[in-house]
Protein backbone atom coordinates (compact mmCIF):
# COMPACT_ATOMS: atom_id res chain seq x y z
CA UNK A 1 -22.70 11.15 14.46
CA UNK A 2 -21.36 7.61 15.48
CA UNK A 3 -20.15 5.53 12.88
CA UNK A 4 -22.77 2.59 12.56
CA UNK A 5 -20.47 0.08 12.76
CA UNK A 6 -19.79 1.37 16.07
CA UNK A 7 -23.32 1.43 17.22
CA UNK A 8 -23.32 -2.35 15.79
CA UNK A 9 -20.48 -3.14 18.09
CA UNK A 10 -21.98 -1.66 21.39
CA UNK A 11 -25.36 -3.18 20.72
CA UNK A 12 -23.32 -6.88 20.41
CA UNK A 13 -21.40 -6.11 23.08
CA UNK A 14 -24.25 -5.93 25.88
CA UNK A 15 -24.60 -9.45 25.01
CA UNK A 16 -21.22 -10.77 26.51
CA UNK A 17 -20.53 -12.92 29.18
CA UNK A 18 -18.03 -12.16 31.39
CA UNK A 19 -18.65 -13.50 35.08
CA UNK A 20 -14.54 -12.84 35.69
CA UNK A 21 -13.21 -9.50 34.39
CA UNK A 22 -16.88 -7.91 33.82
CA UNK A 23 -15.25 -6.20 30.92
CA UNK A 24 -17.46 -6.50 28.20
CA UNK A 25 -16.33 -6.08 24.26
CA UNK A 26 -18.22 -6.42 20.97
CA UNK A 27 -17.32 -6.45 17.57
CA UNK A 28 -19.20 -5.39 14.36
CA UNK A 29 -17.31 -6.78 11.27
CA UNK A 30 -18.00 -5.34 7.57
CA UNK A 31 -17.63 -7.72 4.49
CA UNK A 32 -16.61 -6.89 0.78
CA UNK A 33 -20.26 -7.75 -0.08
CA UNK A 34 -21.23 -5.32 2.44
CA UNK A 35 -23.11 -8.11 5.47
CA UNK A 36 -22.36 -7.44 8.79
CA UNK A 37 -21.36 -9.73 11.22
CA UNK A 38 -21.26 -8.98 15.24
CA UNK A 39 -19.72 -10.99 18.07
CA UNK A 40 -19.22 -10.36 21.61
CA UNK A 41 -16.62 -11.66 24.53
CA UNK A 42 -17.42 -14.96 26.19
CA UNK A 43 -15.09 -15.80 29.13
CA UNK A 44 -14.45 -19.15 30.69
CA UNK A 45 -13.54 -20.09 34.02
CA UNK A 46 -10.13 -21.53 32.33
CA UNK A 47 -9.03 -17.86 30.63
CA UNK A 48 -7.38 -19.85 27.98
CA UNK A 49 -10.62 -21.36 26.40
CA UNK A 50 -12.38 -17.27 26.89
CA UNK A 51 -13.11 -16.19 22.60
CA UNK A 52 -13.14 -12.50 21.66
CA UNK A 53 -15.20 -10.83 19.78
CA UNK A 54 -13.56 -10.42 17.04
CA UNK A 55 -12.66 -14.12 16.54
CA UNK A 56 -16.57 -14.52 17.40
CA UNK A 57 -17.97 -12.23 14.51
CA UNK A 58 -14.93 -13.85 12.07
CA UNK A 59 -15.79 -17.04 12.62
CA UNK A 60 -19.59 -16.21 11.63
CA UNK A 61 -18.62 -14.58 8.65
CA UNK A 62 -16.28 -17.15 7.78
CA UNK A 63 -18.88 -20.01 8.30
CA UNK A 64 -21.75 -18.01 6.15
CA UNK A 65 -18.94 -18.70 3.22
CA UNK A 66 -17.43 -14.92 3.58
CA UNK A 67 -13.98 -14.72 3.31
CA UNK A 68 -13.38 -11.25 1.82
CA UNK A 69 -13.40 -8.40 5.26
CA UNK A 70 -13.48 -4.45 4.53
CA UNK A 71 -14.07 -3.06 7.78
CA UNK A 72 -14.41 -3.96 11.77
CA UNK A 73 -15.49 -1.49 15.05
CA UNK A 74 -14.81 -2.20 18.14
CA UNK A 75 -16.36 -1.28 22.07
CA UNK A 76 -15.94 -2.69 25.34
CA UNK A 77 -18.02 -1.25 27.65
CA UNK A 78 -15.87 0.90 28.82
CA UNK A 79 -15.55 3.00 25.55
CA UNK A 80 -11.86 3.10 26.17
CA UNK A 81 -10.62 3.10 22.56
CA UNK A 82 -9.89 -0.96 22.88
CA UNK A 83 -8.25 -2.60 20.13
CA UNK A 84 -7.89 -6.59 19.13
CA UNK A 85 -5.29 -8.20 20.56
CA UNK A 86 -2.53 -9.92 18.67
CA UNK A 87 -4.15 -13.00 18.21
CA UNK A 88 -7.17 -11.22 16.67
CA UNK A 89 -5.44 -8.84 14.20
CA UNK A 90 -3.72 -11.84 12.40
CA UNK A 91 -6.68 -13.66 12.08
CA UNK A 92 -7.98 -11.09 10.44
CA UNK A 93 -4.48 -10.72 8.50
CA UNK A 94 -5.60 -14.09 7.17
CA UNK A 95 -8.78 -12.51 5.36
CA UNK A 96 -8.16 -8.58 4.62
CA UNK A 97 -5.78 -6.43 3.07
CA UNK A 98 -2.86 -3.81 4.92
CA UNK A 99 -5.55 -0.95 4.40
CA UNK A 100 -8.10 -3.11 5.93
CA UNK A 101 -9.72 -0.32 8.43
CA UNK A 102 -10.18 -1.23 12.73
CA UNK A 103 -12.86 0.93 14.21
CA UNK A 104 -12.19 1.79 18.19
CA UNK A 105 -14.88 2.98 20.11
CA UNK A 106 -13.62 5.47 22.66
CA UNK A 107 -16.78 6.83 23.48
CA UNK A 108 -19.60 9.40 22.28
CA UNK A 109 -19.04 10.57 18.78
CA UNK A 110 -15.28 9.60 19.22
CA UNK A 111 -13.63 6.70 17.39
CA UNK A 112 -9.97 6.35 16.27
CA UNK A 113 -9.21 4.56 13.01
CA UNK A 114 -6.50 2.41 12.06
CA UNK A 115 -5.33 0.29 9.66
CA UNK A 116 -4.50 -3.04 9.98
CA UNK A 117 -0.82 -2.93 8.88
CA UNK A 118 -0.49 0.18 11.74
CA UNK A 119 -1.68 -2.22 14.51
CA UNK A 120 0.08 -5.47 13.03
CA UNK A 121 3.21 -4.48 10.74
CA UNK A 122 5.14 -7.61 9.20
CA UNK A 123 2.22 -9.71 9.72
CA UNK A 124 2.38 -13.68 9.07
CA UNK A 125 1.38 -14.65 5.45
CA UNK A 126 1.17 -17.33 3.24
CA UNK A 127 4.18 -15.23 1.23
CA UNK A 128 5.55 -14.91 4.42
CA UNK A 129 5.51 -18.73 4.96
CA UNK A 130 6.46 -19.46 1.68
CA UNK A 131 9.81 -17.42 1.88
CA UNK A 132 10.99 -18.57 4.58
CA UNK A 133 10.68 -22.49 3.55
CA UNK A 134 12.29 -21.36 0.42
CA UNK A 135 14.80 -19.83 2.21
CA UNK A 136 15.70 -23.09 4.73
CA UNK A 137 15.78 -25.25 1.69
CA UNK A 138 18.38 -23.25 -0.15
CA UNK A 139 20.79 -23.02 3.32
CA UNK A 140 19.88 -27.05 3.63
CA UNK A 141 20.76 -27.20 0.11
CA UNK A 142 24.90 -28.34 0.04
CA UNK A 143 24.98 -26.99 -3.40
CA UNK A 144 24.36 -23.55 -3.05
């Protein structure tokens, strides 16, 4: 039986636009209170400006006030087993935990799961951050 998060993420996906690569990809993102929030791929003639789906379905969690993620599937149309890029898995660095769980559709009954510290080890953080400027101000520091 396919995870419904999955199905969520193939029914957003259908709603994509992509006049250039024709690759289509939703995203079906779970909350700690349990809402669901879906986004899909829209391209742009300048790639650059294109959003993914999972910065689509973030950013309308993030605007209903939810800041607190548990769970996201993936699907492109394709059903290749498609994961978020780079960019994608730190934003979502910025609002769930290393065991935070990525859903990839590769087709039928089949899904892989990961979690997010397996797709994005030594991730950016704000303790990240804050080590490092610790860090140039004691080598900037004469007097240590």
């Amino acid at each position: 039986m396919t995870d419904d998060l999955v199905e969520r993420a193939r029914e957003a996906l259908e709603a994509a636009y992509v006049p250039y690569s024709e690759y289509r990809v939703g995203a079906a993102l779970r909350t700690a209170d349990g809402s669901v929030y879906v986004g899909c791929n829209i391209e742009n003639a300048n790639y650059s400006n294109s959003l993914h789906a999972e910065e689509v379905a973030i950013a309308e969690a993030v605007k209903d006030g939810q800041e607190r993620f548990e769970r996201i599937a993936v699907a492109s149309g394709a059903r290749d087993g498609v994961t978020p890029c780079g960019m994608c898995r730190q934003t979502l660095a910025e609002f769930a935990d290393a065991d935070f769980e990525v859903v990839c559709d590769e087709g039928g009954d089949e899904a892989t799961t990961y979690t997010l510290s397996e797709l994005l080890p030594n991730t950016i953080s704000l303790e990240t951050l804050s080590a490092a400027e610790a860090k140039r101000a004691t080598d900037d520091d004469p007097e240590s």
